[in-house]
PDB file of N, CA and C in Angstrom:
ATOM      1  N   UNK A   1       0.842  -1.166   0.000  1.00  0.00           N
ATOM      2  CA  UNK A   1       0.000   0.000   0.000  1.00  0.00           C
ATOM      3  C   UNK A   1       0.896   1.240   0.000  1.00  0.00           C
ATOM      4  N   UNK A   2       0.441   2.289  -0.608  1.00  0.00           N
ATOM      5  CA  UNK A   2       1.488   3.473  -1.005  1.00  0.00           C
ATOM      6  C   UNK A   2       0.818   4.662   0.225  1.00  0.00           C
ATOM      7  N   UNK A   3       1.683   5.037   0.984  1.00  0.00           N
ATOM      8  CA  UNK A   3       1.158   6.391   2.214  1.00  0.00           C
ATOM      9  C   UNK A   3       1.763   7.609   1.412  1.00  0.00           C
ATOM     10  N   UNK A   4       0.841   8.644   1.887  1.00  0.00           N
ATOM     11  CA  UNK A   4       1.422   9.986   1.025  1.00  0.00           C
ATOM     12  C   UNK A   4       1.086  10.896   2.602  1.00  0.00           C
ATOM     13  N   UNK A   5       1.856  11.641   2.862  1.00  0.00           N
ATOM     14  CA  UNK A   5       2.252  12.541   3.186  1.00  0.00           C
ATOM     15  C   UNK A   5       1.818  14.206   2.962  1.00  0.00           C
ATOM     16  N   UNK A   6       0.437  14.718   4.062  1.00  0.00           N
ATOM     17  CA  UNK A   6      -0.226  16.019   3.234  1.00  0.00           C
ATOM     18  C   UNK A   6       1.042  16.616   3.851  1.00  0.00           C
ATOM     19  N   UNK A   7       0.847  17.807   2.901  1.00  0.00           N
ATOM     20  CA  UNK A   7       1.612  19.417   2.392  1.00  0.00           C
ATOM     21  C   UNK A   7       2.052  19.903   4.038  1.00  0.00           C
ATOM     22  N   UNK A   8       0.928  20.034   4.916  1.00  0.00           N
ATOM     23  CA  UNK A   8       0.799  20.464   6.302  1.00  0.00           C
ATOM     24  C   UNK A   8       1.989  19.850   7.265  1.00  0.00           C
ATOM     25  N   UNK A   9       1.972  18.327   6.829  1.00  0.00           N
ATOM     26  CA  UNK A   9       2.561  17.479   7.977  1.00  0.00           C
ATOM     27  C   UNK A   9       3.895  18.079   7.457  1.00  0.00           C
ATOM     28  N   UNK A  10       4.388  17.603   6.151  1.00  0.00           N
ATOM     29  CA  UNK A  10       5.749  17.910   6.036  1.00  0.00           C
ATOM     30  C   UNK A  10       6.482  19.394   6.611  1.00  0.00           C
ATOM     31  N   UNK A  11       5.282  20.364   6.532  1.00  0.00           N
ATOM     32  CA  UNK A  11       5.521  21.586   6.587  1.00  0.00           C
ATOM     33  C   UNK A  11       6.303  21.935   8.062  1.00  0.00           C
ATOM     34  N   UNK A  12       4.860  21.051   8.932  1.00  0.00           N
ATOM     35  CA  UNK A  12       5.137  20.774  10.422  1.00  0.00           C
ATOM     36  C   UNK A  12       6.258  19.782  10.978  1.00  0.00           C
ATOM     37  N   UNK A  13       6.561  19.093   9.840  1.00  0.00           N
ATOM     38  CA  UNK A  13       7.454  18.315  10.421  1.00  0.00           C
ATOM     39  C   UNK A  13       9.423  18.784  10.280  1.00  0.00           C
ATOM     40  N   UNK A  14       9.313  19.700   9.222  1.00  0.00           N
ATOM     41  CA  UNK A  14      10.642  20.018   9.197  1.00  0.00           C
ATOM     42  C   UNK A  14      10.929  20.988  10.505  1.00  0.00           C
ATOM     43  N   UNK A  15       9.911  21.567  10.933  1.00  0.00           N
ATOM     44  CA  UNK A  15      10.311  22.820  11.864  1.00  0.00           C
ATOM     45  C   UNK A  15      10.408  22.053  13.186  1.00  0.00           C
ATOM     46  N   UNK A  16      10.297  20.731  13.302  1.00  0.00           N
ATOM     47  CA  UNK A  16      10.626  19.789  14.866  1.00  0.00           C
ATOM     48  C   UNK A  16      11.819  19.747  15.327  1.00  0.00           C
ATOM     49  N   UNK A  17      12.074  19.238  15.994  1.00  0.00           N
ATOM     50  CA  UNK A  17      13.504  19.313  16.829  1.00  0.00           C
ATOM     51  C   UNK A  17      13.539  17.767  16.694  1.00  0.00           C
ATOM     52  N   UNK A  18      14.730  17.388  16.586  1.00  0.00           N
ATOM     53  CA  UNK A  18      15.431  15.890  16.091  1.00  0.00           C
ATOM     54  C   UNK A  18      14.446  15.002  16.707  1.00  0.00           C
ATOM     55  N   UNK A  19      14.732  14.982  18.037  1.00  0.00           N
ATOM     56  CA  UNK A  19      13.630  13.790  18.829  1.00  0.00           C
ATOM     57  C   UNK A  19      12.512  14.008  18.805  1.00  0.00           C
ATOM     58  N   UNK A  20      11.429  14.621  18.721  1.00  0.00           N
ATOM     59  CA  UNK A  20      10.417  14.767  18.191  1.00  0.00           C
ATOM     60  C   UNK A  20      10.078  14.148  16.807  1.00  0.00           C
ATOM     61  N   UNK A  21      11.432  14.379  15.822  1.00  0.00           N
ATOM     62  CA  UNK A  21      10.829  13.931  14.426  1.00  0.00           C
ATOM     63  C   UNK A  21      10.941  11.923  15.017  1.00  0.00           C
ATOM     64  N   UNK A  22      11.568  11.883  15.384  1.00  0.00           N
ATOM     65  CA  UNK A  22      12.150  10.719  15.701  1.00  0.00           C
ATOM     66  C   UNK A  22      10.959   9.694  16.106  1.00  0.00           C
ATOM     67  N   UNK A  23      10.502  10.272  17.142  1.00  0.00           N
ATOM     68  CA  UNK A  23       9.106  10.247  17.931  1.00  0.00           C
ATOM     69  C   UNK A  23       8.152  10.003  16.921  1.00  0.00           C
ATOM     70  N   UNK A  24       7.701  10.969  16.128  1.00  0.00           N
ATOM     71  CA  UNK A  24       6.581  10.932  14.906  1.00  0.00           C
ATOM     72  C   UNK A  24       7.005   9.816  14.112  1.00  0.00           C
ATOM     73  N   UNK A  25       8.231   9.668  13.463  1.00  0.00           N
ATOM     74  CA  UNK A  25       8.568   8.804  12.650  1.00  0.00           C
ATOM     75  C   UNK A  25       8.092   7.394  13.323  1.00  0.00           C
ATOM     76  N   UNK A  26       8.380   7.219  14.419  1.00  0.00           N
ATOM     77  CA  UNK A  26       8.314   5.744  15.201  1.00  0.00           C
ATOM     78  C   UNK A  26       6.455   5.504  15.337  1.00  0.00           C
ATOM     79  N   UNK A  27       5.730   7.060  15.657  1.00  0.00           N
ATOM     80  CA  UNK A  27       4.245   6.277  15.190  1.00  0.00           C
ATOM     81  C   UNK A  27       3.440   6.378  14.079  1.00  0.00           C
ATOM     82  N   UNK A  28       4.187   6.920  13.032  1.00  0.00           N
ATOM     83  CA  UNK A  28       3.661   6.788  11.757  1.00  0.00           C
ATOM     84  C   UNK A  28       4.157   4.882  11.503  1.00  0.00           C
ATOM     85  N   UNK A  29       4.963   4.614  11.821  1.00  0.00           N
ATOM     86  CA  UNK A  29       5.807   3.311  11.414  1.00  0.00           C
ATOM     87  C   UNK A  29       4.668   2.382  11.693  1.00  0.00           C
ATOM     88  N   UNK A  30       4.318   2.498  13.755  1.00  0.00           N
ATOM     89  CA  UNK A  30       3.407   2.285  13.919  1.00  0.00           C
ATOM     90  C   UNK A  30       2.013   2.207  13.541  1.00  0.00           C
ATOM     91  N   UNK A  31       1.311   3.027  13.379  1.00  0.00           N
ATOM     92  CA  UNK A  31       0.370   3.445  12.613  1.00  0.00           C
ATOM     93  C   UNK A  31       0.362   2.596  11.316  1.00  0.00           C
ATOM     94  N   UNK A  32       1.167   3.011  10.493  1.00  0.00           N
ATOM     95  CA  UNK A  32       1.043   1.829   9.600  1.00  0.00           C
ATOM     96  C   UNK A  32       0.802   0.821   9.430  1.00  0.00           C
ATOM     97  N   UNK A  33       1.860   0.230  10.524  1.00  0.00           N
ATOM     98  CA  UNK A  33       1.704  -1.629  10.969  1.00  0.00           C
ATOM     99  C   UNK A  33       0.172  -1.798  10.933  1.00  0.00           C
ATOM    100  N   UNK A  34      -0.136  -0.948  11.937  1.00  0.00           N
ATOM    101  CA  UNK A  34      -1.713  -0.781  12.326  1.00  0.00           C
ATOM    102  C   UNK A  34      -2.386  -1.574  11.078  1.00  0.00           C
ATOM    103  N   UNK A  35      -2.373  -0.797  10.421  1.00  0.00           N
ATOM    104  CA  UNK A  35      -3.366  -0.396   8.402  1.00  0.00           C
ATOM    105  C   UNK A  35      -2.921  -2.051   8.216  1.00  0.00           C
ATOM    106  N   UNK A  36      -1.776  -2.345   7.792  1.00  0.00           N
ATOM    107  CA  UNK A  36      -0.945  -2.942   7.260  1.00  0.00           C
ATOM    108  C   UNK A  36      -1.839  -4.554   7.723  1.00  0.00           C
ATOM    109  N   UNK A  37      -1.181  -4.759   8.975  1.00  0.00           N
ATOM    110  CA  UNK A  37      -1.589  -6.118   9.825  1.00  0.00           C
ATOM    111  C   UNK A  37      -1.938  -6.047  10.735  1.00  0.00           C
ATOM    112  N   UNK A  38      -2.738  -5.157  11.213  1.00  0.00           N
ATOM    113  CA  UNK A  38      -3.651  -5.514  12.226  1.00  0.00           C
ATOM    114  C   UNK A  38      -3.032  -5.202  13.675  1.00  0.00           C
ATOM    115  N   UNK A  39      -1.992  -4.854  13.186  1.00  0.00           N
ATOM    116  CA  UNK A  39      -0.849  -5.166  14.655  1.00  0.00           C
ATOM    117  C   UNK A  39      -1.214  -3.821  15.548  1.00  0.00           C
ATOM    118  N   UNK A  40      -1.974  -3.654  16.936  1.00  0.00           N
ATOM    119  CA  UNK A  40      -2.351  -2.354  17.396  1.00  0.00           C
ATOM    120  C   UNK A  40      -1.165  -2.451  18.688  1.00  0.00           C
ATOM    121  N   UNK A  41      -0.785  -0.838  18.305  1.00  0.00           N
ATOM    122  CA  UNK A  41       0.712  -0.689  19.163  1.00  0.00           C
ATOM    123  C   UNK A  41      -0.343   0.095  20.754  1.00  0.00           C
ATOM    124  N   UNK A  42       0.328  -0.462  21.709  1.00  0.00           N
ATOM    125  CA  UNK A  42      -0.207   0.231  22.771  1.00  0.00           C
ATOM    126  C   UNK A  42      -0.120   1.902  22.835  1.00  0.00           C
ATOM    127  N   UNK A  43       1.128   2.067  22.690  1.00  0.00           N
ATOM    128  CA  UNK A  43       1.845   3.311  22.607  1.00  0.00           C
ATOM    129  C   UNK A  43       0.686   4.545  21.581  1.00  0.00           C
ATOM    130  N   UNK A  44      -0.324   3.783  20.470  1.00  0.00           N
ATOM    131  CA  UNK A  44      -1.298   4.845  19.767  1.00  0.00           C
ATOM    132  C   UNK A  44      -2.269   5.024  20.590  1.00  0.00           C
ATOM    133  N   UNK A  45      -2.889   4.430  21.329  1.00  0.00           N
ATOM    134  CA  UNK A  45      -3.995   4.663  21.985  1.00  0.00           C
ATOM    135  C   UNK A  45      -5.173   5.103  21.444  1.00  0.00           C
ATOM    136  N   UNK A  46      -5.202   3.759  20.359  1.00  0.00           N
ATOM    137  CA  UNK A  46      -6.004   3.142  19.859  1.00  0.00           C
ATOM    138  C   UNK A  46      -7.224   2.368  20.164  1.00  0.00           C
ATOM    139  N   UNK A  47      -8.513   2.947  20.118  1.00  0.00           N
ATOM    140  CA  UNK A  47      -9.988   2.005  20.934  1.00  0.00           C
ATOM    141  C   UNK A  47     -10.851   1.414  19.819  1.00  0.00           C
ATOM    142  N   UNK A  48     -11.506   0.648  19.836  1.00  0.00           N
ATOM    143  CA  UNK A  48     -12.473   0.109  19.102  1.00  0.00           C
ATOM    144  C   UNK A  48     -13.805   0.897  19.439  1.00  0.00           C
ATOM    145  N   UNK A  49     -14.346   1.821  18.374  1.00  0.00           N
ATOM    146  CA  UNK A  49     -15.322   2.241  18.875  1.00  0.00           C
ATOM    147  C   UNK A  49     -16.548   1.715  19.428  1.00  0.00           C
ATOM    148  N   UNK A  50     -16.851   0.397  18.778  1.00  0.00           N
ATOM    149  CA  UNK A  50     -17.820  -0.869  18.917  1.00  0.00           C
ATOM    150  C   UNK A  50     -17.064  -2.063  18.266  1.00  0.00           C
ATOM    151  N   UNK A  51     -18.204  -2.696  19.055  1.00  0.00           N
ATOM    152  CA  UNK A  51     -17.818  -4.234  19.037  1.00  0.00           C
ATOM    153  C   UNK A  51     -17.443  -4.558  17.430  1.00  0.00           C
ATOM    154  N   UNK A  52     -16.829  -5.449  17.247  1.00  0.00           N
ATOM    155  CA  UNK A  52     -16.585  -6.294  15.864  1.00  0.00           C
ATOM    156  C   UNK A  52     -16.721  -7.303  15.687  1.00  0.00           C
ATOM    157  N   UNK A  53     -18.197  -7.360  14.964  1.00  0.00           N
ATOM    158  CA  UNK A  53     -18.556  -9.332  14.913  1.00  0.00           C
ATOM    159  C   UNK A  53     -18.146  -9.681  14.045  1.00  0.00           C
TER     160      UNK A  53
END
């Protein structure tokens, strides 16, 4: 699957300070996994809004 990146984030993301980008980078990675396989990282704080039958 191909992720794109809006205009805003990049905008916001160059003006971060190293560990911060570092930080974002590690839950976009996350996040992804998410999309990807299912895999839910504690660290997103991530809920199921309702049940899933």
């Amino acid at each position: 699957m191909k992720y794109e990146y809006k205009p805003s984030f990049d905008k916001t993301f160059k003006k971060m300070e190293s560990i911060r980008k570092e930080k974002a980078l590690i839950a976009v990675s996350q996040l992804i996994d998410f999309f990807e396989m299912g895999v839910k990282s504690k660290g997103l704080g991530l809920k199921h809004l309702r049940e899933i039958y």
